[in-house]
N, C-alpha and C. Protein backbone atom coordinates (compact mmCIF):
# COMPACT_ATOMS: atom_id res chain seq x y z
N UNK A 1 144.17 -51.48 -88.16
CA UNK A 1 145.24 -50.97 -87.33
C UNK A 1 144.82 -49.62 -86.74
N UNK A 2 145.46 -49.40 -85.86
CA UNK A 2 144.81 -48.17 -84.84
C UNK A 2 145.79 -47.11 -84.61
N UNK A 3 145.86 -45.93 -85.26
CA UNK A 3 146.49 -44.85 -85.73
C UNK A 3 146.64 -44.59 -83.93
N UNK A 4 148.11 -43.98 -83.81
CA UNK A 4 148.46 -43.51 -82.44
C UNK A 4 147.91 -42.59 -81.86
N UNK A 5 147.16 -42.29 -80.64
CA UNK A 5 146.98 -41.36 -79.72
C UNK A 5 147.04 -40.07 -79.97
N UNK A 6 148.45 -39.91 -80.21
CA UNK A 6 148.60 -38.25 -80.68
C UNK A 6 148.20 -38.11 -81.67
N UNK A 7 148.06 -38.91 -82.85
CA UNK A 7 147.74 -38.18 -84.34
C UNK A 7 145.95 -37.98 -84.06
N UNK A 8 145.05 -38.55 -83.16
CA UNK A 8 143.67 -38.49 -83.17
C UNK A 8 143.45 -37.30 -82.55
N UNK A 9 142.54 -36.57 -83.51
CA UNK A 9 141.94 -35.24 -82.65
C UNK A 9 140.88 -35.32 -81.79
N UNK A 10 140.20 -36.50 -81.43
CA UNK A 10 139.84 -36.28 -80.73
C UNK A 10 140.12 -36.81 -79.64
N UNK A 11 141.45 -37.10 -79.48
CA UNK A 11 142.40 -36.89 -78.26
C UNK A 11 142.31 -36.06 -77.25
N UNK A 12 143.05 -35.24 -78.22
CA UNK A 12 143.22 -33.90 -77.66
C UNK A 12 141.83 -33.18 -77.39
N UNK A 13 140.81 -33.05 -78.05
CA UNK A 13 139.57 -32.70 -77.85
C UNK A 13 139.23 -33.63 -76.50
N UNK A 14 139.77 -34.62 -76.04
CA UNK A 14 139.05 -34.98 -74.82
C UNK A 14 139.80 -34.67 -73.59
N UNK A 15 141.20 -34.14 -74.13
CA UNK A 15 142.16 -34.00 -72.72
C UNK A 15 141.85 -32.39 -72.51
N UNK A 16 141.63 -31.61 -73.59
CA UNK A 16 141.30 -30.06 -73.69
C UNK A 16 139.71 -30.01 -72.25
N UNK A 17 139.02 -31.01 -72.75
CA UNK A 17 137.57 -30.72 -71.85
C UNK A 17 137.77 -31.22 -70.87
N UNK A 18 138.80 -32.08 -70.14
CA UNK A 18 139.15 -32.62 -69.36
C UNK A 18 140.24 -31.04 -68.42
N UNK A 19 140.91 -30.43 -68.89
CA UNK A 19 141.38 -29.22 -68.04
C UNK A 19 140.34 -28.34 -68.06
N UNK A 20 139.10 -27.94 -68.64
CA UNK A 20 138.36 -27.25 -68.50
C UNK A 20 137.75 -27.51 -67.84
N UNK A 21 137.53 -28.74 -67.13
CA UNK A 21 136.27 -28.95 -66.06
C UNK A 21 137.01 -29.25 -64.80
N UNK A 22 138.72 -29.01 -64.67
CA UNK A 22 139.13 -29.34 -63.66
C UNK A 22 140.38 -27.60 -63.46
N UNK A 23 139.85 -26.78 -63.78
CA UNK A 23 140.80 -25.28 -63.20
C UNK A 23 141.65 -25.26 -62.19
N UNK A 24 140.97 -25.40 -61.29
CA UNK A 24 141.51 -25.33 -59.72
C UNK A 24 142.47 -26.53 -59.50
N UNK A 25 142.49 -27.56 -59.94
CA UNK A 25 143.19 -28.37 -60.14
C UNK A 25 144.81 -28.44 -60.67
N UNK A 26 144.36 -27.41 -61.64
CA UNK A 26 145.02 -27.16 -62.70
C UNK A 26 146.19 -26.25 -61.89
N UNK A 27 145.09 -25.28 -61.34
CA UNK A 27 146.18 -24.13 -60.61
C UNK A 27 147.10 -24.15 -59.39
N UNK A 28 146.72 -25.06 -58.86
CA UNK A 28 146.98 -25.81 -57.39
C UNK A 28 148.50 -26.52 -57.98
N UNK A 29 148.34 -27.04 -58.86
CA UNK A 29 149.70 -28.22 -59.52
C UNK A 29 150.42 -26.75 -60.05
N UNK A 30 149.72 -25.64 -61.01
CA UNK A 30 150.87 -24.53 -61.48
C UNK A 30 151.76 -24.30 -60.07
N UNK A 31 151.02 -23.76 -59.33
CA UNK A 31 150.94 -22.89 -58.03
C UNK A 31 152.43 -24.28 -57.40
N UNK A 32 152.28 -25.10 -57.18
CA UNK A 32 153.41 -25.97 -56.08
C UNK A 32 154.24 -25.98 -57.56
N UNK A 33 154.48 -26.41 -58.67
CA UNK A 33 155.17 -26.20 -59.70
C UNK A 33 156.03 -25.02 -59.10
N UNK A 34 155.44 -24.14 -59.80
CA UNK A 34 156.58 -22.92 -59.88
C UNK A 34 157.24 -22.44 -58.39
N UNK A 35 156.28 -22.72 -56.68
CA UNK A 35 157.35 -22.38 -55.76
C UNK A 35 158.33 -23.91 -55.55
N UNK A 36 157.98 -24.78 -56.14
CA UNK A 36 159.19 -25.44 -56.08
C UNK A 36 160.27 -25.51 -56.53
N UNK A 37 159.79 -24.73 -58.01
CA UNK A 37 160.98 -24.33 -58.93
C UNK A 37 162.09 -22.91 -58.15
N UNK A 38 161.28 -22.07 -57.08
CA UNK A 38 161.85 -21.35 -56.54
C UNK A 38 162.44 -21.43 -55.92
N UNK A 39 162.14 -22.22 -54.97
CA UNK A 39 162.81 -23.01 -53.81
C UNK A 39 164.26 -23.45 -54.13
N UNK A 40 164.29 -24.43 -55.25
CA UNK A 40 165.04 -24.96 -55.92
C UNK A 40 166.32 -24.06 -56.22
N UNK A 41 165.92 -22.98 -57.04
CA UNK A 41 166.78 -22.12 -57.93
C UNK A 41 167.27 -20.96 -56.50
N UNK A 42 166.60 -20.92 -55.33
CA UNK A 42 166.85 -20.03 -54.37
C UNK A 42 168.07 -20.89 -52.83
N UNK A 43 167.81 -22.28 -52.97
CA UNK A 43 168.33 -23.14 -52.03
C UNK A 43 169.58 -23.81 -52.50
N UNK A 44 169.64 -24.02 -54.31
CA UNK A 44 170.48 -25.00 -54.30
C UNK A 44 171.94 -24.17 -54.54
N UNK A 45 171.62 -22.95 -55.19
CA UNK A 45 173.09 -22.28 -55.53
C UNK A 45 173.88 -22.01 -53.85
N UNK A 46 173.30 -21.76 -52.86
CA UNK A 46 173.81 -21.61 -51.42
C UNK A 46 173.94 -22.62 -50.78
N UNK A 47 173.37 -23.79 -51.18
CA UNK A 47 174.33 -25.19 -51.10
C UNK A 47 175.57 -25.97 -51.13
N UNK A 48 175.40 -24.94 -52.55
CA UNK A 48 177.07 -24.90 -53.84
C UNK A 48 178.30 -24.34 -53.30
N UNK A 49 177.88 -23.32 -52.73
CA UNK A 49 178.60 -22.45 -52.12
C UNK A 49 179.12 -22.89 -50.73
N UNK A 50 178.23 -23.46 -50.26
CA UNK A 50 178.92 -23.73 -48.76
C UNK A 50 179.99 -24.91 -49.24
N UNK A 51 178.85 -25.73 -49.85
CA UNK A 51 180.00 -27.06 -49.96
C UNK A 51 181.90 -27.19 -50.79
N UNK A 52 181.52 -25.85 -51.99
CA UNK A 52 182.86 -25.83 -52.09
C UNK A 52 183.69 -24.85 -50.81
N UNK A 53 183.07 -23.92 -50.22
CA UNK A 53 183.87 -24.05 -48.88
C UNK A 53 184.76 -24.90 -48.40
N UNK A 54 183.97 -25.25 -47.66
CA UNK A 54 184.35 -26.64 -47.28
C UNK A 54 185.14 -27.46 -47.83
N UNK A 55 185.10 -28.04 -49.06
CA UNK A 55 185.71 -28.87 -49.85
C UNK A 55 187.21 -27.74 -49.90
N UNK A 56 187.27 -26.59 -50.35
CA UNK A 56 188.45 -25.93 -50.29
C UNK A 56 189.07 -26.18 -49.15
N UNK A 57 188.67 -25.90 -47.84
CA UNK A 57 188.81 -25.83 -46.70
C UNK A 57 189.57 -26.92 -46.11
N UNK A 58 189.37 -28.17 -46.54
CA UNK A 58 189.60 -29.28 -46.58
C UNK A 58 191.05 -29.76 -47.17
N UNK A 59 190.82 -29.25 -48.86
CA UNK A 59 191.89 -29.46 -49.50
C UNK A 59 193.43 -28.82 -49.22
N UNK A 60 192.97 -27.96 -48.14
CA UNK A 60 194.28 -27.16 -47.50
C UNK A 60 194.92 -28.06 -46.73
N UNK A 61 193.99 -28.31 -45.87
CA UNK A 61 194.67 -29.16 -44.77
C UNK A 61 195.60 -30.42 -45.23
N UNK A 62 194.84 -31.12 -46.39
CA UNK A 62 195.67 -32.91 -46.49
C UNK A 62 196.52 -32.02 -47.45
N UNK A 63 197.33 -33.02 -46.93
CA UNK A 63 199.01 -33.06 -47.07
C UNK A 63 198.93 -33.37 -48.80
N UNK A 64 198.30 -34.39 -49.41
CA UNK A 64 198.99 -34.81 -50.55
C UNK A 64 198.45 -33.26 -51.62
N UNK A 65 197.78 -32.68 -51.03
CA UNK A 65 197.23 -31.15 -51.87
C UNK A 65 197.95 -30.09 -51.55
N UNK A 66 199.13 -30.48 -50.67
CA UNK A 66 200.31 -29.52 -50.02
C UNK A 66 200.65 -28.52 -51.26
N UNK A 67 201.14 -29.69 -52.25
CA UNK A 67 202.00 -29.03 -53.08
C UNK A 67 200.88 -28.12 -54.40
N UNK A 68 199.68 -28.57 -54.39
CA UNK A 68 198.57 -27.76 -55.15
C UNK A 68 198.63 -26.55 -54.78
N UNK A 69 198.37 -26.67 -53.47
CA UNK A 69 198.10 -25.34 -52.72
C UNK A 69 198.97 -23.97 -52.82
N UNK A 70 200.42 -24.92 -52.47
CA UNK A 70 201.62 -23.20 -52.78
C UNK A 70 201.70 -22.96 -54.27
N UNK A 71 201.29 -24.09 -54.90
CA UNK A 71 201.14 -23.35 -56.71
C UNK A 71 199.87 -22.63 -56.72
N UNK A 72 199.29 -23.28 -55.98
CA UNK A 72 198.18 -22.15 -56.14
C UNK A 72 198.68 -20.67 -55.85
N UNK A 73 199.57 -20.54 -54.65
CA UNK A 73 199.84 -19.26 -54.03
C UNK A 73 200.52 -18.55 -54.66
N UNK A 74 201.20 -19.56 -55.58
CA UNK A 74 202.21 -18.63 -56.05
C UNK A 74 201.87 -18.18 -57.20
N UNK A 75 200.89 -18.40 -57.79
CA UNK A 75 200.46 -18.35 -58.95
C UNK A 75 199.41 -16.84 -58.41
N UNK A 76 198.63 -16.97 -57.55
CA UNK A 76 198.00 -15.69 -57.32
C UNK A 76 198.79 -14.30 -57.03
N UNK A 77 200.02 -14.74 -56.24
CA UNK A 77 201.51 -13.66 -55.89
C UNK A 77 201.95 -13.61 -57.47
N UNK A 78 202.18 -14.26 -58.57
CA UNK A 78 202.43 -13.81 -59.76
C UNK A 78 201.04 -12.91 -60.54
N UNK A 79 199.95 -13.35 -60.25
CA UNK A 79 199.20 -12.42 -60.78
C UNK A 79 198.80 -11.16 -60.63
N UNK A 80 198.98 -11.45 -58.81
CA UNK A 80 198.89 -9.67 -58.45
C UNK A 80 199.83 -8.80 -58.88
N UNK A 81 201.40 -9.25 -59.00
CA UNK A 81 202.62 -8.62 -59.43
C UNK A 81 202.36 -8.51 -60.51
N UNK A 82 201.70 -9.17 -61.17
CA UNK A 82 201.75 -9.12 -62.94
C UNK A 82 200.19 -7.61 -63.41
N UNK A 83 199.48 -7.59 -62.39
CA UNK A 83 198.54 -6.85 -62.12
C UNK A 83 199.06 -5.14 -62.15
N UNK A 84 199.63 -5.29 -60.84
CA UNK A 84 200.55 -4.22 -60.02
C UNK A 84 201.25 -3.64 -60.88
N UNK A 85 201.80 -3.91 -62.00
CA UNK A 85 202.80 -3.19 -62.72
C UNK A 85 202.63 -2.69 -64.10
């Protein structure tokens, strides 16, 4: 029977000499890695943001969110008063 992959050291001894003879390789994949991770973490929160815009924006207008909406209002007019004093 043939003990798994990971438990053989010389596995790893062949994937270890295998990044050593390929660097640039190596750095090229870090290098698009991490600005994609930037990209990501820099594009998607201003995404978020527009779209609940919008989605708020929206929820004003239809009618069946009529009645959400003035609880909403009135609930912010109770907090400022409750603030205020």
């Amino acid at each position: 029977m043939v003990e798994p992959l990971a438990r053989d050291g010389n596995w790893f001894a062949r994937r270890a000499r295998n990044t050593t003879r390929r660097p640039v390789l190596i750095g090229i994949v870090g290098t698009v890695a991490f600005i994609a991770t930037l990209i990501v973490l820099l594009l998607v929160p201003r995404r978020g943001d527009n779209s609940a815009r919008m989605i708020a924006a929206l929820a004003s207008q239809r009618e069946d969110t009529a009645g959400i909406v003035a609880t909403q209002g009135r609930a912010r007019s109770a907090l400022a008063a409750a603030e205020s004093s």
